[in-house]
N, C-alpha and C. Protein backbone atom coordinates (compact mmCIF):
# COMPACT_ATOMS: atom_id res chain seq x y z
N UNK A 1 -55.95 41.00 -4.09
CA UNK A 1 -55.79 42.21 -4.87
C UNK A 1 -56.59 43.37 -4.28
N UNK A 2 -57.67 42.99 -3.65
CA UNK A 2 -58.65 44.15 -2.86
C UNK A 2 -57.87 44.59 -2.04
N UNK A 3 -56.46 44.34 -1.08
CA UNK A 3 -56.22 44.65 -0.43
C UNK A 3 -55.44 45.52 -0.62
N UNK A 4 -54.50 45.58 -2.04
CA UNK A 4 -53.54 46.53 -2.42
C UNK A 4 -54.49 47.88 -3.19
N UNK A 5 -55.83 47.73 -3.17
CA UNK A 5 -56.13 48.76 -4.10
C UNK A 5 -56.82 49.38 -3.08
N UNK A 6 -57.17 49.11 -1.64
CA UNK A 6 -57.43 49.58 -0.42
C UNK A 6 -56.46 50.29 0.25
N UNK A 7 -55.22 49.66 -0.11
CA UNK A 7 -53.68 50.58 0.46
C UNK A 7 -53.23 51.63 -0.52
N UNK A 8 -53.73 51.65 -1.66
CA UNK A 8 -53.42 52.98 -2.87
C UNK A 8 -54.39 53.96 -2.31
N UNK A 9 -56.00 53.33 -2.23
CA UNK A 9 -56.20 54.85 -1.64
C UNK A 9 -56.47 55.51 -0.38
N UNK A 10 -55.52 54.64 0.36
CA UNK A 10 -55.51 55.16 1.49
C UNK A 10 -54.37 55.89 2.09
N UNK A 11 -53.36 55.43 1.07
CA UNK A 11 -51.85 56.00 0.61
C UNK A 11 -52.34 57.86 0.18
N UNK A 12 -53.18 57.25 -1.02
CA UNK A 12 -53.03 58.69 -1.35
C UNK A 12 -54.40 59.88 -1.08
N UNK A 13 -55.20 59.25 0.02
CA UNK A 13 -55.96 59.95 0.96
C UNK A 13 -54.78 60.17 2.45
N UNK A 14 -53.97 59.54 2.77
CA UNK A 14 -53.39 60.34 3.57
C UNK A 14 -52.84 61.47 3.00
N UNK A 15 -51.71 60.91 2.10
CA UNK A 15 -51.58 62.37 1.19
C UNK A 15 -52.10 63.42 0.86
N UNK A 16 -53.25 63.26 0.63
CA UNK A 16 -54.24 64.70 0.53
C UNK A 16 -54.14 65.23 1.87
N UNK A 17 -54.57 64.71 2.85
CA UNK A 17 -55.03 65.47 4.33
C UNK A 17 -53.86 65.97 4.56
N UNK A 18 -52.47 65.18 3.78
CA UNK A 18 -51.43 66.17 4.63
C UNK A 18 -51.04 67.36 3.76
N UNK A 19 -51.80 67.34 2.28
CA UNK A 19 -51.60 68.40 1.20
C UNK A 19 -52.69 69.43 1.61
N UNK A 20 -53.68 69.09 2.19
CA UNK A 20 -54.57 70.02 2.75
C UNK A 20 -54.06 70.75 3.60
N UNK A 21 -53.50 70.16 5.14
CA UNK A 21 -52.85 70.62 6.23
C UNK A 21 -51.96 71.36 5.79
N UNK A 22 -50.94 71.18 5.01
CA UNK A 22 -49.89 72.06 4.64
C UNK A 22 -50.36 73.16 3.32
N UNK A 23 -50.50 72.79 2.83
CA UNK A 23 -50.95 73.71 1.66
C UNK A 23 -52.00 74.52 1.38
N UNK A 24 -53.37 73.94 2.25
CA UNK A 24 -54.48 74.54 1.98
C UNK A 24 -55.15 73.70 0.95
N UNK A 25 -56.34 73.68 1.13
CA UNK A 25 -57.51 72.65 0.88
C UNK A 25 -57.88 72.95 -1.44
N UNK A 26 -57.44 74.22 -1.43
CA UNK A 26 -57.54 74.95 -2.44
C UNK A 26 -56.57 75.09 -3.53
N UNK A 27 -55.02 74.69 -2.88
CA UNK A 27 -53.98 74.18 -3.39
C UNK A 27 -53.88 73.28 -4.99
N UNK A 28 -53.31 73.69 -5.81
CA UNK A 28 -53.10 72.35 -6.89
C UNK A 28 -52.95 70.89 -6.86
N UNK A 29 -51.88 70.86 -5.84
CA UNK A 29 -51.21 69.83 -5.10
C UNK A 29 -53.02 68.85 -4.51
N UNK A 30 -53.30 69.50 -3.71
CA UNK A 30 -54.72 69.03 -2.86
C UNK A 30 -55.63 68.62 -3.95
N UNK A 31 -55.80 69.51 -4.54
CA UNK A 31 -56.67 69.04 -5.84
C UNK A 31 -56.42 67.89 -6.50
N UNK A 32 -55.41 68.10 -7.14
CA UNK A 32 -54.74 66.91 -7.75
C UNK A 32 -54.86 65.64 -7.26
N UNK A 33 -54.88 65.33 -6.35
CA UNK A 33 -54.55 64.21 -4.81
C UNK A 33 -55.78 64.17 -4.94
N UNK A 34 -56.95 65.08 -4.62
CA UNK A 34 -58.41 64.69 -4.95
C UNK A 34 -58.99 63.86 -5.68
N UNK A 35 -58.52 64.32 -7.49
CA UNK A 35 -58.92 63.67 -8.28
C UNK A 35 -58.34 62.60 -8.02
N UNK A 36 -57.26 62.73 -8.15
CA UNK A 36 -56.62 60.96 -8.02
C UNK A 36 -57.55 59.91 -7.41
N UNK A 37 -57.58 60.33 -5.75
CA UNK A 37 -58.57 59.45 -5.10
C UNK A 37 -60.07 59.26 -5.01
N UNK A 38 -60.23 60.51 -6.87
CA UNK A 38 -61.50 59.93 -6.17
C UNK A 38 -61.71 59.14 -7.69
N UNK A 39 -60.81 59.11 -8.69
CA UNK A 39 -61.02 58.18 -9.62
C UNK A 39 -60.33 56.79 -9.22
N UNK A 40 -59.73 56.42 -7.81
CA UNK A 40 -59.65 55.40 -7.57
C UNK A 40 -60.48 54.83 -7.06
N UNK A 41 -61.49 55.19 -5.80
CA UNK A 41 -62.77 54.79 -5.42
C UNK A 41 -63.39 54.50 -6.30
N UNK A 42 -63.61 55.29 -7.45
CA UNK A 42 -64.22 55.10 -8.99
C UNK A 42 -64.27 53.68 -9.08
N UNK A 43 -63.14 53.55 -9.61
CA UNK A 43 -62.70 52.09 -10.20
C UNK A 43 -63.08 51.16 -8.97
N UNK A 44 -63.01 51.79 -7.88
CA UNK A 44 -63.19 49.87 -7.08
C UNK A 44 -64.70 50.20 -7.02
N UNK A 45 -65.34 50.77 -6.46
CA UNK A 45 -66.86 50.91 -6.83
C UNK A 45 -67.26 50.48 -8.01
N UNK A 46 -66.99 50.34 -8.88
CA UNK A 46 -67.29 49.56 -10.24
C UNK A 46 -66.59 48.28 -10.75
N UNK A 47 -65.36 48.15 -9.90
CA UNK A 47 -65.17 46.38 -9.58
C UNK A 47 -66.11 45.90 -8.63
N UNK A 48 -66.69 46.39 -7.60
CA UNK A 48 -67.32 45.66 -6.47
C UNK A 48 -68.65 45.58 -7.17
N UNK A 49 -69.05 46.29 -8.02
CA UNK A 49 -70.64 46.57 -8.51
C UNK A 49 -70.70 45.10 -9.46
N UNK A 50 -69.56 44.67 -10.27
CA UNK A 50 -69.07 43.50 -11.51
C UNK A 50 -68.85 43.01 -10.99
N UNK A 51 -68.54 42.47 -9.90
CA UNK A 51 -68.98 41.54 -8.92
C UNK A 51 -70.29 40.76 -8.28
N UNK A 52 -71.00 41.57 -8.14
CA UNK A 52 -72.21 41.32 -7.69
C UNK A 52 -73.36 41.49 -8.64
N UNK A 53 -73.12 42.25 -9.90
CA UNK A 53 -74.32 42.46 -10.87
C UNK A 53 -74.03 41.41 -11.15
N UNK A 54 -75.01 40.77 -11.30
CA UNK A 54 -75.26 39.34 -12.90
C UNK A 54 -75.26 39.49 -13.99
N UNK A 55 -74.62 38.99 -15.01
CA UNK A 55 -74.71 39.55 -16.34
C UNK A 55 -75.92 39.57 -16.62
N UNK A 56 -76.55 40.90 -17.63
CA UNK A 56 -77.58 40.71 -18.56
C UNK A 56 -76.83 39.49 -19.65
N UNK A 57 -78.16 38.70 -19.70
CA UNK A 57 -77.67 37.66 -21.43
C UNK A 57 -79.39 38.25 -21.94
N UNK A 58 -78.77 38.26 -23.41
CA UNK A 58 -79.70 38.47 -24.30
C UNK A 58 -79.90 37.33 -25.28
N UNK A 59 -81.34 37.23 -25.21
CA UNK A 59 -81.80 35.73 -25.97
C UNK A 59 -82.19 36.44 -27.35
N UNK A 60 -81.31 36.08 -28.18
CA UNK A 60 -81.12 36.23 -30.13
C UNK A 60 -82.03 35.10 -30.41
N UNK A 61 -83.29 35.39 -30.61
CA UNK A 61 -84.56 34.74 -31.38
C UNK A 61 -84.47 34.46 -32.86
C-alpha cells in the first residue's frame, strides 16, 4: 500500500511542476495541486510516525 500512496504523490507533484511551468507558480490550478500534495505527505508522515511510535498505555490504578 506504501507504494500506491508514493505514486499519488508523485502523480500529483508532477502535476504541479507542470501547473507551475504552464500557468505560473501563483496560479489557482498550482495552488490547488499544492495543497493537495501537501495534505498527502501529511497523511503518510503520520502513517509512518503510527508506525514506529509505541502506543502510550495508561495504567487505571
Amino acid at each position: 500500500m506504501k507504494g500506491i500512496k508514493t505514486d499519488r504523490i508523485e502523480m500529483v507533484r508532477w502535476k504541479m511542476i507542470q501547473s507551475g511551468v504552464r500557468f505560473g507558480l501563483s496560479s489557482p490550478a498550482t495552488l490547488q495541486l499544492s495543497e493537495e500534495l501537501d495534505a498527502l505527505i501529511n497523511v503518510q508522515q503520520l502513517n509512518e510516525i503510527s508506525k514506529t511510535k509505541p502506543l502510550d498505555k495508561k495504567i487505571i490504578q
